[in-house]
Protein backbone atom coordinates (compact mmCIF):
# COMPACT_ATOMS: atom_id res chain seq x y z
CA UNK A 1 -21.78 -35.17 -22.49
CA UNK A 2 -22.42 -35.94 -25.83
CA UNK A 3 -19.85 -37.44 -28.46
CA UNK A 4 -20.34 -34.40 -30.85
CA UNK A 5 -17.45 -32.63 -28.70
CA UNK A 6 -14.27 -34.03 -29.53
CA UNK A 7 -10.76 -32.68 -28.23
CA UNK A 8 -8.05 -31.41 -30.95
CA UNK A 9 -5.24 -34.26 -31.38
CA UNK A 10 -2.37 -31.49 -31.16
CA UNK A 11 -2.04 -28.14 -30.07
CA UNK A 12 -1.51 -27.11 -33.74
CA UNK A 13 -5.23 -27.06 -34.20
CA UNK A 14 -5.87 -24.25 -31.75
CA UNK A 15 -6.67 -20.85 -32.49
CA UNK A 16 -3.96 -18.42 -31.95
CA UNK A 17 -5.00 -14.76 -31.06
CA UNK A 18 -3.39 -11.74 -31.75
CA UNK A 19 -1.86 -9.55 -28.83
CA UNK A 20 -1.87 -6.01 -27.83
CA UNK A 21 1.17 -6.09 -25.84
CA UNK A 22 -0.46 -4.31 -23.06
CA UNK A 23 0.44 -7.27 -20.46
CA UNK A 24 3.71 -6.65 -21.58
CA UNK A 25 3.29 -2.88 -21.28
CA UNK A 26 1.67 -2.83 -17.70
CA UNK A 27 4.46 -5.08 -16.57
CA UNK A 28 6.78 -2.26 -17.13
CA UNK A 29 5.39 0.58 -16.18
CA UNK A 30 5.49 1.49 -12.75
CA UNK A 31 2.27 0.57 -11.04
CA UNK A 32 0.09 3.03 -9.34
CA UNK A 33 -3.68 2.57 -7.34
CA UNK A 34 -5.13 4.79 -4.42
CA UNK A 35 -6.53 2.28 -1.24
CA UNK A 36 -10.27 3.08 0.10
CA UNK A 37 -8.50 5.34 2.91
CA UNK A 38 -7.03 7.62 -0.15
CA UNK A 39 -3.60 6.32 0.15
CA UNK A 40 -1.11 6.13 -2.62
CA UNK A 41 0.54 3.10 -2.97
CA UNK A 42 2.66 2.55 -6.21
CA UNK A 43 5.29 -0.51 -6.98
CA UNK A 44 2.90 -3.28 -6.06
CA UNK A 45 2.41 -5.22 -9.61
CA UNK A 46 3.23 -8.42 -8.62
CA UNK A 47 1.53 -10.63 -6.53
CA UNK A 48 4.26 -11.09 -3.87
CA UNK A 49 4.50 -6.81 -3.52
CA UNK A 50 0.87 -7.11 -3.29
CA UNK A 51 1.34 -9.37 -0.83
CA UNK A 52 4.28 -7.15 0.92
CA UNK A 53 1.63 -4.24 0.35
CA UNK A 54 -0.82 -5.79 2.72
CA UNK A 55 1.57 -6.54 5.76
CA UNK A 56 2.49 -3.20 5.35
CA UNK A 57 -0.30 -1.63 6.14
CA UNK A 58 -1.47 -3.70 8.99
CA UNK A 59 1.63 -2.68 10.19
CA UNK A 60 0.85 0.69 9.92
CA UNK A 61 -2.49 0.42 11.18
CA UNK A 62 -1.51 -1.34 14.58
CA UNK A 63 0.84 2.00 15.14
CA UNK A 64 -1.13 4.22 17.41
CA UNK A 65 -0.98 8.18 17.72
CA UNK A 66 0.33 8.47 21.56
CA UNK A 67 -2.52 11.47 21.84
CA UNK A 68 -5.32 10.47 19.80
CA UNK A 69 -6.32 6.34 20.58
CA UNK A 70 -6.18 5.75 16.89
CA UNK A 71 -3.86 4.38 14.28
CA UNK A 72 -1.64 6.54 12.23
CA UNK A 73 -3.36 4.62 9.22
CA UNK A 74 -6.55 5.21 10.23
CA UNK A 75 -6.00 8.80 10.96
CA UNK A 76 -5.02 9.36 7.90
CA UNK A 77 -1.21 10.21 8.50
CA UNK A 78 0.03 8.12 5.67
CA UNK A 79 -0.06 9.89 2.62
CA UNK A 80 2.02 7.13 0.19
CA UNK A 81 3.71 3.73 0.77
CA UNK A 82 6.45 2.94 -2.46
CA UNK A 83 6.92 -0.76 -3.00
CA UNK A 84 9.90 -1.09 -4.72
CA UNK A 85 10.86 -4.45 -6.78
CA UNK A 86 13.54 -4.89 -4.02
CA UNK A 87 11.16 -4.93 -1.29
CA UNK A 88 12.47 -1.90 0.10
CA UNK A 89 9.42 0.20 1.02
CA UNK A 90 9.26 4.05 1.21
CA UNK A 91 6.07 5.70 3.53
CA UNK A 92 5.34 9.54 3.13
CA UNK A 93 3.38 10.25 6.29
CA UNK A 94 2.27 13.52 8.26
CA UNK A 95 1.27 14.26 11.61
CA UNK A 96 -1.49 16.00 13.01
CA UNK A 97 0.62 18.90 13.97
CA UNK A 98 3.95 20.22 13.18
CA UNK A 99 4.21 21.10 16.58
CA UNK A 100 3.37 17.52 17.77
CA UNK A 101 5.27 15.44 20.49
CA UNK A 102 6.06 12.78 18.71
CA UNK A 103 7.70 14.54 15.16
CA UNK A 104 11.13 13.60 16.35
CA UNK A 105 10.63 10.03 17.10
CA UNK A 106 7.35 8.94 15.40
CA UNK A 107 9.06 8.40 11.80
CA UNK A 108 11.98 6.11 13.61
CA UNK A 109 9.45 3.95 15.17
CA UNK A 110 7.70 3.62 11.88
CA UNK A 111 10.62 2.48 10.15
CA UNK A 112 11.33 -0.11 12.75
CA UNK A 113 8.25 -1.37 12.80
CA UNK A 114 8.29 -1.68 8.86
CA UNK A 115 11.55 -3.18 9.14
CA UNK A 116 10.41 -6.06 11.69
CA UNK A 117 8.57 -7.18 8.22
CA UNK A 118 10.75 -10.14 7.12
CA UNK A 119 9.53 -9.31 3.36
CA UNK A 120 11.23 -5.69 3.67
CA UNK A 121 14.66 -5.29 2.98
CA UNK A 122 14.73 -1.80 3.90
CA UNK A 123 12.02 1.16 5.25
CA UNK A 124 12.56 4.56 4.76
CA UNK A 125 9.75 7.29 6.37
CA UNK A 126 9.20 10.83 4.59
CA UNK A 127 7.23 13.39 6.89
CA UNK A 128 5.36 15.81 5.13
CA UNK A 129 3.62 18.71 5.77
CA UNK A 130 1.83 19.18 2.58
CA UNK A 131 -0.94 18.62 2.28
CA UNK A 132 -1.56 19.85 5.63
CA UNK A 133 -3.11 16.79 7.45
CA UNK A 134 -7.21 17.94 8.84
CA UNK A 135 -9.88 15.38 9.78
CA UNK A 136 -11.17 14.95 6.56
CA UNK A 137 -8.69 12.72 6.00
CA UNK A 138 -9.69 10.14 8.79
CA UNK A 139 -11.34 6.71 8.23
CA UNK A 140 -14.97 6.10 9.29
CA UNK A 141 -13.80 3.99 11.64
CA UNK A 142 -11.80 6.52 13.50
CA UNK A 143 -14.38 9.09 13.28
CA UNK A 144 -16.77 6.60 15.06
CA UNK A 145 -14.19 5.53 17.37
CA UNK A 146 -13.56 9.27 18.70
CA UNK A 147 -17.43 9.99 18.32
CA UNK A 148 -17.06 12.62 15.89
C-alpha cells in the first residue's frame, strides 16, 4: 500500500449521491416473482418472508399425492403461495382431478402441515380448478420419477 491513499478525517468529505427513491418504492409495493416450477409467490420482500418462503415450500414438497408417489409441489398442484407481512401464508393449489379422492381432505392436511411452521401464524388453502391442472405442469424431477 502506498502512502498516496489517505482516508478522509470526517465523514463530511464524502460524496453524497442522489437517490431515485426506488428502494423506497419497491419496499412498498407488494412483491411478486414466479419460482423455477412456475409458481407464484408474492409478499416475500424481506429477508425473514424469504426465509418463511423457503420452509414453505419444503413443506409442500414433502406432501405426497396418495395416488401418484410424488409431491403436490412437484406435481405441480400449487398454483400460488401469499406471504403476508404477518406471516400468515395463503396457498392456491389444484388437484389432478376434480373427481379425486383426496379433494375433501387434501387442503386440511395442507394447512396443518403449513401451520406446524413455527414462522406461520396462520395457513389458509384455496383449491382451484382453473387453470385446469395437466402434466405440463410437473417438475422434471417428477416426470423422471414416474418415467414419463
Amino acid at each position: 500500500m502506498t502512502d498516496d491513499y489517505k482516508l478522509p478525517n470526517s465523514a463530511a468529505s464524502l460524496p453524497v449521491l442522489p437517490t431515485s427513491g426506488k428502494v423506497d418504492q419497491l419496499r412498498q409495493e407488494p412483491h411478486t416473482e414466479t419460482t423455477p416450477g412456475g409458481i407464484v409467490v408474492t409478499g416475500a420482500n424481506t429477508i425473514e418472508l424469504k426465509l418463511l418462503q423457503g420452509k414453505v415450500i419444503d413443506v409442500l414438497s414433502k406432501i405426497y399425492d396418495p395416488e401418484i408417489p410424488v409431491s403436490i409441489y412437484e406435481l405441480g398442484l400449487i398454483y400460488g403461495i401469499d406471504i403476508h407481512e404477518d406471516k400468515s401464508v395463503k396457498v392456491r393449489m389444484t388437484l389432478t382431478a376434480p373427481a379425486c379422492p383426496v379433494a375433501g381432505s387434501m387442503p386440511g392436511e395442507v394447512e396443518k402441515k403449513l401451520e406446524m411452521i413455527p414462522e406461520v401464524k396462520e395457513a389458509e388453502v384455496e383449491l382451484v380448478w382453473e387453470p385446469a391442472w395437466d402434466k405440463s405442469r410437473m417438475s422434471e424431477a417428477a416426470l423422471l420419477q414416474l418415467g414419463l
